[in-house]
Protein backbone atom coordinates (compact mmCIF):
# COMPACT_ATOMS: atom_id res chain seq x y z
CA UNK A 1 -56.49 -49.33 -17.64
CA UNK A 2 -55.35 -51.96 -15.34
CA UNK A 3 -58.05 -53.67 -12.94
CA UNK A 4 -55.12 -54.08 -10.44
CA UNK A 5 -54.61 -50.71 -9.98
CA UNK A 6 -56.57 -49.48 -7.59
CA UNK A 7 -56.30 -45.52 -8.25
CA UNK A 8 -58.09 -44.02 -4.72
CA UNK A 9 -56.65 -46.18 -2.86
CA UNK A 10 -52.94 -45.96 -4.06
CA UNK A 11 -53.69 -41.99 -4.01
CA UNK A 12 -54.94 -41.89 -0.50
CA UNK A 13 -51.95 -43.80 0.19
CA UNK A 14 -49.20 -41.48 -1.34
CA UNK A 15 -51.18 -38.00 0.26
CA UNK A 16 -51.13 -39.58 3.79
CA UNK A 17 -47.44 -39.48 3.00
CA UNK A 18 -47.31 -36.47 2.35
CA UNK A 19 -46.61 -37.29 -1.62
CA UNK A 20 -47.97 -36.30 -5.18
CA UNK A 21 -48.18 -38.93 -7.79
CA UNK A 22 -48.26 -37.59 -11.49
CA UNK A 23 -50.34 -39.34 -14.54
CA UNK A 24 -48.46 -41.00 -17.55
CA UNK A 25 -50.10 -40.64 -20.70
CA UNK A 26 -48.70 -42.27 -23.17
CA UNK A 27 -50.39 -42.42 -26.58
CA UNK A 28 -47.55 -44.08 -28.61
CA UNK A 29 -48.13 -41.34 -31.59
CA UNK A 30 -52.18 -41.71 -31.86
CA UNK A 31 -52.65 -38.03 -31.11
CA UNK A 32 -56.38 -38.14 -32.06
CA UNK A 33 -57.39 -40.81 -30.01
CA UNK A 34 -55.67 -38.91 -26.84
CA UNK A 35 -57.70 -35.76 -27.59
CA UNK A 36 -60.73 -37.60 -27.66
CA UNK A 37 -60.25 -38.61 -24.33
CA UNK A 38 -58.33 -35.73 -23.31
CA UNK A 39 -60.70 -33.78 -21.11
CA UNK A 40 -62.35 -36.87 -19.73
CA UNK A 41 -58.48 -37.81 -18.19
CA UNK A 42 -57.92 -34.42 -17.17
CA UNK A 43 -61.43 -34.31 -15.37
CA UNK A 44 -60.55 -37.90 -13.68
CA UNK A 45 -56.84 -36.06 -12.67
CA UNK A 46 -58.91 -33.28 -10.32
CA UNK A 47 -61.18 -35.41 -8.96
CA UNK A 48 -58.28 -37.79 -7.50
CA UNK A 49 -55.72 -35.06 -6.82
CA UNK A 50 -53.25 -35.38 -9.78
CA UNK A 51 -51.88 -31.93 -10.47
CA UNK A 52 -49.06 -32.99 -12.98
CA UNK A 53 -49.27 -35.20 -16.07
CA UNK A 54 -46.05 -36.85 -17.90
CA UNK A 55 -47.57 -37.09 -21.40
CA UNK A 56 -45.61 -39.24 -24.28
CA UNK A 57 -45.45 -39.88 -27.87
CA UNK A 58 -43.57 -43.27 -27.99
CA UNK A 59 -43.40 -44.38 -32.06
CA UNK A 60 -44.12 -43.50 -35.20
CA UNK A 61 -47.43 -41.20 -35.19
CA UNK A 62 -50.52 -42.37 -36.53
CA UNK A 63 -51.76 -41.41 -39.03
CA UNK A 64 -49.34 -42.34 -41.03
CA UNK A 65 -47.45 -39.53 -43.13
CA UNK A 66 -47.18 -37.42 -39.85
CA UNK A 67 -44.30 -36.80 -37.59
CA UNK A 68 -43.41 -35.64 -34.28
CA UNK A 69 -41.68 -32.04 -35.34
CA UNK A 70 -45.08 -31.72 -38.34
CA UNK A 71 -47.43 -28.93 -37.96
CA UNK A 72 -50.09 -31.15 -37.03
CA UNK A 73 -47.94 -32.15 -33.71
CA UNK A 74 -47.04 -29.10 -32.63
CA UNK A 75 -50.80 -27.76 -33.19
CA UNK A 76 -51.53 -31.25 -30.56
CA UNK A 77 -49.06 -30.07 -28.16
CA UNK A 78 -50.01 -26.84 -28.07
CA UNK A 79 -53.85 -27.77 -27.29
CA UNK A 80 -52.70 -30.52 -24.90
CA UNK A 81 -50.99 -27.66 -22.71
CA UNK A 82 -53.96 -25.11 -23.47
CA UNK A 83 -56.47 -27.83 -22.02
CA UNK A 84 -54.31 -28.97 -19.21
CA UNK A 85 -54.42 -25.33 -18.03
CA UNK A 86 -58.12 -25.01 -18.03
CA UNK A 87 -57.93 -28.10 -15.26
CA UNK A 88 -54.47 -26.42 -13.38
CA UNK A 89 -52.56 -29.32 -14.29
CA UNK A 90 -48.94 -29.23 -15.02
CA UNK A 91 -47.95 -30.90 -18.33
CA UNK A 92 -44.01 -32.40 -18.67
CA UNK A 93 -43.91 -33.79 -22.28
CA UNK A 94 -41.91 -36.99 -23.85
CA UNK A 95 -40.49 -37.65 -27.09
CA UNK A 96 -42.48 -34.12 -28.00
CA UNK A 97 -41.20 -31.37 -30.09
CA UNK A 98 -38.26 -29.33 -28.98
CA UNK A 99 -39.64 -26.01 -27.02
CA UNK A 100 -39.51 -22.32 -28.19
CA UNK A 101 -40.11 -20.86 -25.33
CA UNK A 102 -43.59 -21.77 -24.64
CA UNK A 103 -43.15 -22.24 -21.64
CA UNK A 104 -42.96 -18.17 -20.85
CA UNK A 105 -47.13 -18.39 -22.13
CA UNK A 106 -47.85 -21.28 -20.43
CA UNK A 107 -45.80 -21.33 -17.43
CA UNK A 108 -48.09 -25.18 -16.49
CA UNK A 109 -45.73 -26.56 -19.60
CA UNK A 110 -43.08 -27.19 -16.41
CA UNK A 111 -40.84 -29.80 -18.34
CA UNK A 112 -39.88 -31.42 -21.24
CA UNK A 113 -37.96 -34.16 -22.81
CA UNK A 114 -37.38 -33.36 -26.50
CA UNK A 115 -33.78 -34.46 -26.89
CA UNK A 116 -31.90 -37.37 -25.88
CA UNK A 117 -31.26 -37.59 -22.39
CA UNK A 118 -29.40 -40.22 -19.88
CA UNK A 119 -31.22 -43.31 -21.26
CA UNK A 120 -29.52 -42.79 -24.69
CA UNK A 121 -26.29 -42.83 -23.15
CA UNK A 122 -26.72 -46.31 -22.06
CA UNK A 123 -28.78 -47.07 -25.11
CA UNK A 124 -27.64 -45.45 -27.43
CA UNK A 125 -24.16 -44.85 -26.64
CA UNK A 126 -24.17 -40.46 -26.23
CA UNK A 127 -21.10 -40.01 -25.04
CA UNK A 128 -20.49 -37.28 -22.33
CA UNK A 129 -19.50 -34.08 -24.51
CA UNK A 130 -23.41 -34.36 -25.77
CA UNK A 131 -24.39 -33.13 -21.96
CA UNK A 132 -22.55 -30.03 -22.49
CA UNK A 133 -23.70 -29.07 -25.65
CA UNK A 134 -27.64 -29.21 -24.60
CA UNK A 135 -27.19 -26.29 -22.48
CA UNK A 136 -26.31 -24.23 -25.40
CA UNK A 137 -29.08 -25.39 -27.84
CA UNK A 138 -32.13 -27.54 -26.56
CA UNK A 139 -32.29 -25.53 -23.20
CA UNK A 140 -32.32 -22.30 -24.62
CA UNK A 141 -35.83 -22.76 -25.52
CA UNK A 142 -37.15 -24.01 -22.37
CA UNK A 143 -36.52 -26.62 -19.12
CA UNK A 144 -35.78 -29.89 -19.67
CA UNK A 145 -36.32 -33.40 -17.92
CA UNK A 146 -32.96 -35.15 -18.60
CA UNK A 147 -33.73 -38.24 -15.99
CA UNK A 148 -30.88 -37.23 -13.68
CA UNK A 149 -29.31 -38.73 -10.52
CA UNK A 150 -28.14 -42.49 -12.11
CA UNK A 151 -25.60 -43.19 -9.76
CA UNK A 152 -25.62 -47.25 -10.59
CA UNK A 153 -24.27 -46.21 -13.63
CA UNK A 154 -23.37 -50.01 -15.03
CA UNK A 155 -26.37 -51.38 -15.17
CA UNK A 156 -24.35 -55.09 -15.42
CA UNK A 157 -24.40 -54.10 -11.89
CA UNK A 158 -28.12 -55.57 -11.29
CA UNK A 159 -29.08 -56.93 -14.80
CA UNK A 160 -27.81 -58.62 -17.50
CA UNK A 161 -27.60 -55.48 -19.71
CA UNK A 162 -23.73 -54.93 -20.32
CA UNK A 163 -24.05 -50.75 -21.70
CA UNK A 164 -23.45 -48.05 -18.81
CA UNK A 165 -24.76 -44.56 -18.84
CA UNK A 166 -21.36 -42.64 -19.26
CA UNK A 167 -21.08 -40.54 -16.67
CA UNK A 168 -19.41 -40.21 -12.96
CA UNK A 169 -21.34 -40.32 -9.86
CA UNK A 170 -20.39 -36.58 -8.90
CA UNK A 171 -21.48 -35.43 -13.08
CA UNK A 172 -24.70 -36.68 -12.50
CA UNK A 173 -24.95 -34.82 -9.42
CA UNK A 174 -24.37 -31.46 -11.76
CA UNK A 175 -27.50 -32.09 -13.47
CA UNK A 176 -28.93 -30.48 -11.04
CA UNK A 177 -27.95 -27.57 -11.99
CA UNK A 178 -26.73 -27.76 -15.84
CA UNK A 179 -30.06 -28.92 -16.78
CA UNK A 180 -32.28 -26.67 -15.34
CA UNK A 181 -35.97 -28.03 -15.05
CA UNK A 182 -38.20 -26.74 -12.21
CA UNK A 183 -39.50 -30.61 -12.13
CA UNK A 184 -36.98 -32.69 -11.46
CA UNK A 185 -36.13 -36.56 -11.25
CA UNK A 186 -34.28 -38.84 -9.42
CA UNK A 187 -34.40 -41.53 -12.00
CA UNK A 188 -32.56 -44.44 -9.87
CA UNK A 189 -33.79 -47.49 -8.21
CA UNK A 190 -34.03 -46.39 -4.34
CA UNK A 191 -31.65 -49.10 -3.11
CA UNK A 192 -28.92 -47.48 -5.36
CA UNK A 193 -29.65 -44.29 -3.28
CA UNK A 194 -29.33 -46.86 -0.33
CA UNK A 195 -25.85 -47.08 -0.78
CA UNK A 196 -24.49 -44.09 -1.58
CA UNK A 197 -26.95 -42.30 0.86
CA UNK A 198 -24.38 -39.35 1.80
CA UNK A 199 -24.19 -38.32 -2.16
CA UNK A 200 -28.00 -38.18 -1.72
CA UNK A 201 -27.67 -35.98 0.36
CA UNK A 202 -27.27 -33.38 -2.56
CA UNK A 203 -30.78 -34.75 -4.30
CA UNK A 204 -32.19 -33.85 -0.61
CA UNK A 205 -30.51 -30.48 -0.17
CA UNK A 206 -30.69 -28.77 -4.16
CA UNK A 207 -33.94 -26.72 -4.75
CA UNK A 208 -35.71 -27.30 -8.28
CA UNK A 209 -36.31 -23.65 -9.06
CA UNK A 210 -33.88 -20.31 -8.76
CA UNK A 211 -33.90 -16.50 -8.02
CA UNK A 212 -30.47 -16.00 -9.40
CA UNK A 213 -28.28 -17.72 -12.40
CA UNK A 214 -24.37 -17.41 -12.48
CA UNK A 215 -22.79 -19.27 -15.48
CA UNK A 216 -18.90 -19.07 -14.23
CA UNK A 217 -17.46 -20.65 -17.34
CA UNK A 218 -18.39 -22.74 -20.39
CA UNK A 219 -17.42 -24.35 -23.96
CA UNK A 220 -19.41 -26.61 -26.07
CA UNK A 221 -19.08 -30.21 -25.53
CA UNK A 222 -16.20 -29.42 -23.39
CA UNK A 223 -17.57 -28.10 -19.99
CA UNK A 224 -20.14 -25.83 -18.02
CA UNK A 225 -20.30 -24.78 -14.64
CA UNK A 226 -23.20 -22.71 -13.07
CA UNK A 227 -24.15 -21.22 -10.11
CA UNK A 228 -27.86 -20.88 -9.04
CA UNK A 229 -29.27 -19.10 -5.77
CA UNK A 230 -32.27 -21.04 -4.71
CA UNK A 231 -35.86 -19.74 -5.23
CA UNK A 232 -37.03 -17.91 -1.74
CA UNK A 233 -33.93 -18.41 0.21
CA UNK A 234 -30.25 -17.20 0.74
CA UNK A 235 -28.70 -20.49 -0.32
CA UNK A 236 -26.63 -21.08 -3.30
CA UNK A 237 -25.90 -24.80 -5.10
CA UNK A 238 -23.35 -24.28 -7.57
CA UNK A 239 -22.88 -27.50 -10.50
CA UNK A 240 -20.13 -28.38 -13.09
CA UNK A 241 -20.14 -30.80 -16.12
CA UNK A 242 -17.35 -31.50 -17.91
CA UNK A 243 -16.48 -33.85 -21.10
CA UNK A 244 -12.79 -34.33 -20.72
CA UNK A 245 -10.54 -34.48 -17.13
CA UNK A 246 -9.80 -30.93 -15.82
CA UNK A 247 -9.63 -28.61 -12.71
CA UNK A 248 -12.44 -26.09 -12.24
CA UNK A 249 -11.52 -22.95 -9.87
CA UNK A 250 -15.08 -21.34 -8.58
CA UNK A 251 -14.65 -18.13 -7.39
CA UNK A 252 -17.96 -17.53 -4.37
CA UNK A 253 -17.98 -14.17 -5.14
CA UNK A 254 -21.68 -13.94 -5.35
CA UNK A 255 -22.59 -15.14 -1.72
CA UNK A 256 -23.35 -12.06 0.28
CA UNK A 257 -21.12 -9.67 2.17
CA UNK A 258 -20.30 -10.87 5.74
CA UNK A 259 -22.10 -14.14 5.63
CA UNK A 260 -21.10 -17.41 6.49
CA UNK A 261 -21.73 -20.58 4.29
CA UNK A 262 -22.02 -24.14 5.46
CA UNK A 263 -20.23 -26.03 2.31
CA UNK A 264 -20.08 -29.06 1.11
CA UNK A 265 -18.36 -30.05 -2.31
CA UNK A 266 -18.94 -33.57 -4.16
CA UNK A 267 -16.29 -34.26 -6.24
CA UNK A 268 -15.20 -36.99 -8.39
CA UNK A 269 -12.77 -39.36 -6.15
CA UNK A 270 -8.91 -40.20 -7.26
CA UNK A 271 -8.58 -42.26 -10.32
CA UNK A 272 -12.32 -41.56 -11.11
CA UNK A 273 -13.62 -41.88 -14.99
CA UNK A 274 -16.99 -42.60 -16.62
CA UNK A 275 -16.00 -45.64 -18.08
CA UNK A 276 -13.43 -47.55 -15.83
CA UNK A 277 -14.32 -45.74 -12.17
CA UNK A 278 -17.53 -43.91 -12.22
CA UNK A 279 -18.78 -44.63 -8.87
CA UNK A 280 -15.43 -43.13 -7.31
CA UNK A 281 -16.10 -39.29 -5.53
CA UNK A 282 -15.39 -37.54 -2.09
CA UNK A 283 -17.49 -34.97 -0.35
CA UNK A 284 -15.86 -32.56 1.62
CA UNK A 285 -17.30 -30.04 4.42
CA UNK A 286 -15.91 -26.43 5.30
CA UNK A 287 -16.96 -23.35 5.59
CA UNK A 288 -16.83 -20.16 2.95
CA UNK A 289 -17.24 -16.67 2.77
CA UNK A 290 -18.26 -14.19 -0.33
CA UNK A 291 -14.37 -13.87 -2.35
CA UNK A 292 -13.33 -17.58 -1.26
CA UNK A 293 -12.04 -19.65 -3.98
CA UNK A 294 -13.08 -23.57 -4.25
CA UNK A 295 -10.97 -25.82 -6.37
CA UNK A 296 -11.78 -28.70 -7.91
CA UNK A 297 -10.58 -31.79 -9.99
CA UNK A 298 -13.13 -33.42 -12.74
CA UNK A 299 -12.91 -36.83 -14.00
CA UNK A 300 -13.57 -37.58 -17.76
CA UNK A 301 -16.88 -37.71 -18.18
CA UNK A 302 -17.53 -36.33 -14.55
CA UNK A 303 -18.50 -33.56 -12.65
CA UNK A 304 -18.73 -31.81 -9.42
CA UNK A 305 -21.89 -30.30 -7.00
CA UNK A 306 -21.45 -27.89 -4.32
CA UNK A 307 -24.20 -26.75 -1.59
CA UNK A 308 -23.80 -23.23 0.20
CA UNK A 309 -26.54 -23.35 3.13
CA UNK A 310 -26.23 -19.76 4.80
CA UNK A 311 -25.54 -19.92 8.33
C-alpha cells in the first residue's frame, strides 16, 4: 500500500481512456500470507474494475524448506486461479510453476511466466537459440508471457547498464507469434516506440488470440516460423525466429482462394545482428495472393513479422 497512490482516481483516469489497468501481486514467496488476504484483494479488484491480476513469487518461499515447483506451490497456484474465477478475474502468473495445461480447465489462467524470458537475456546472458527451444517444451503446456517488443535492445543506450537483450529489432517482432499468449506485452519504454514508430506498427496491427495455427518449419534452438489467422477475422500475421543467419521462404498458401492481401514484411535490415546491429530492419509493402511465395533474409539472432490484412 502506497498513500500516494490514489487507486479511483488513477482508475477513473485509465477507463475514460478507454484503458484496463491490471493488479500486481507480488508476495515474494509468502504464499500464506497472500491467501489470507486473497479474497479481500480480489473483492477490492471488482469493486474498482480490475479484471486481470499479474501475481508473483519473487524469492525463496517462506516457509522455509518449500519451493516454487513443491506440492505445496502448485496446491497455492491452483487455489489462487480457482478463487480468481469465483470473482471473473484473469490470473497471469510470475516466477510460478511451469503449466500442464491448466489452462484448458481454467481458461481465466490467460498467461504465464514460468521460464526465463527477455529479461534473462540481458541479465542473465540467454543467448538467442534458448527462444527457439521454448516453443517446443515450456509452451506445450500452456501460453506464455515472454515480455516481448524490446526494441532498445542495449540498454547502455539510456542507462548505465552495459548487457543487451540479444535479439534484433525484427526477432522481437516474431514474438508475437512464436510465443503465443492471448495477453500480451509490449515491455518497452514508450519513447523507444517513439522512434521506431513504423515497426510499431506491427504491435498495433497483430491480434493476441487465433482461429487458425500454421507452423511452416522448425528445429530446436535453430529456428521456427508460424503462421496464425487472427481470432474473428480473415487476416493472417505470420512470425519467424531464428538462432543463426538464414533465408526463410513462406509459402501463403493458406490465405483464401481469390483474395487479395495488403502485406507488409519486417525484416531484419543489411548487415543486421543481435550483437553488433540489432536495431537495423526494413519493412516492405506489396500485395499477395493465396500460392505467392515471400522470401526473406534473418540476421543472427533475428527474425522477421509479416501482416496479411484482407482487402
Amino acid at each position: 500500500p502506497n498513500p500516494d497512490f490514489d487507486i479511483a482516481m488513477l482508475n477513473d483516469y485509465a477507463h475514460s481512456k478507454g484503458i484496463k489497468l491490471m493488479m500486481h501481486h507480488e508476495t515474494s514467496g509468502s504464499l500464506r500470507n497472500y491467501e489470507r488476504h486473497l479474497d479481500a484483494a480480489y473483492s477490492l479488484m471488482n469493486k474498482y474494475g480490475y479484471d486481470a491480476v499479474k501475481s508473483g513469487y519473487v524469492g525463496n518461499m517462506v516457509p522455509r524448506g518449500e519451493y516454487h515447483y513443491g506440492q505445496w506451490a502448485n496446491n497455492h497456484y491452483l487455489y489462487c486461479v480457482k478463487e480468481a474465477a469465483k470473482h471473473k478475474i484473469m490470473v497471469n502468473a510470475h516466477e510460478a510453476t511451469r503449466p500442464t495445461g491448466l489452462c484448458r480447465t481454467y481458461p481465466n489462467l490467460v498467461g504465464n511466466e514460468s521460464a526465463r524470458g527477455t529479461e534473462y537475456q540481458q541479465s542473465a546472458g540467454i543467448m538467442p537459440h534458448h527462444v527457439t527451444i521454448l516453443p517446443f517444451t515450456r509452451l506445450q503446456g500452456g501460453p506464455m508471457d515472454y515480455t516481448p517488443g524490446i526494441f532498445e535492445t542495449k540498454l547502455s543506450e539510456w542507462s548505465d547498464n552495459k548487457s543487451y537483450v540479444h535479439s534484433t529489432l525484427c526477432g522481437q517482432l516474431s514474438l508475437y507469434l512464436v510465443m503465443y499468449s492471448p495477453l500480451q506485452m509490449a515491455a518497452d519504454l514508450p519513447e523507444h516506440y517513439e522512434k521506431y514508430d513504423d515497426a510499431f506498427q506491427f504491435i498495433r496491427d497483430v491480434a493476441c488470440d487465433w482461429d487458425d495455427s500454421r507452423y511452416l518449419e522448425a528445429e530446436p534452438a535453430e529456428y521456427i516460423t508460424v503462421a496464425r489467422k487472427a481470432k474473428g477475422t480473415d487476416n493472417w500475421f505470420v512470425g519467424g525466429k531464428t538462432n543463426n543467419a538464414r533465408q526463410t521462404t513462406v509459402k501463403l498458401d493458406f490465405l483464401d482462394k481469390g483474395a487479395k492481401y495488403k502485406c507488409a514484411i519486417y525484416q531484419d535490415g543489411k548487415n543486421a545482428d543481435y550483437e553488433t546491429n540489432p536495431k537495423a530492419y526494413t519493412i516492405i509493402h506489396r500485395t499477395v495472393k493465396k500460392g505467392d511465395v515471400i522470401k526473406v533474409k534473418q540476421a543472427r539472432g533475428g527474425g522477421f513479422a509479416v501482416s496479411l490484412i484482407k482487402q
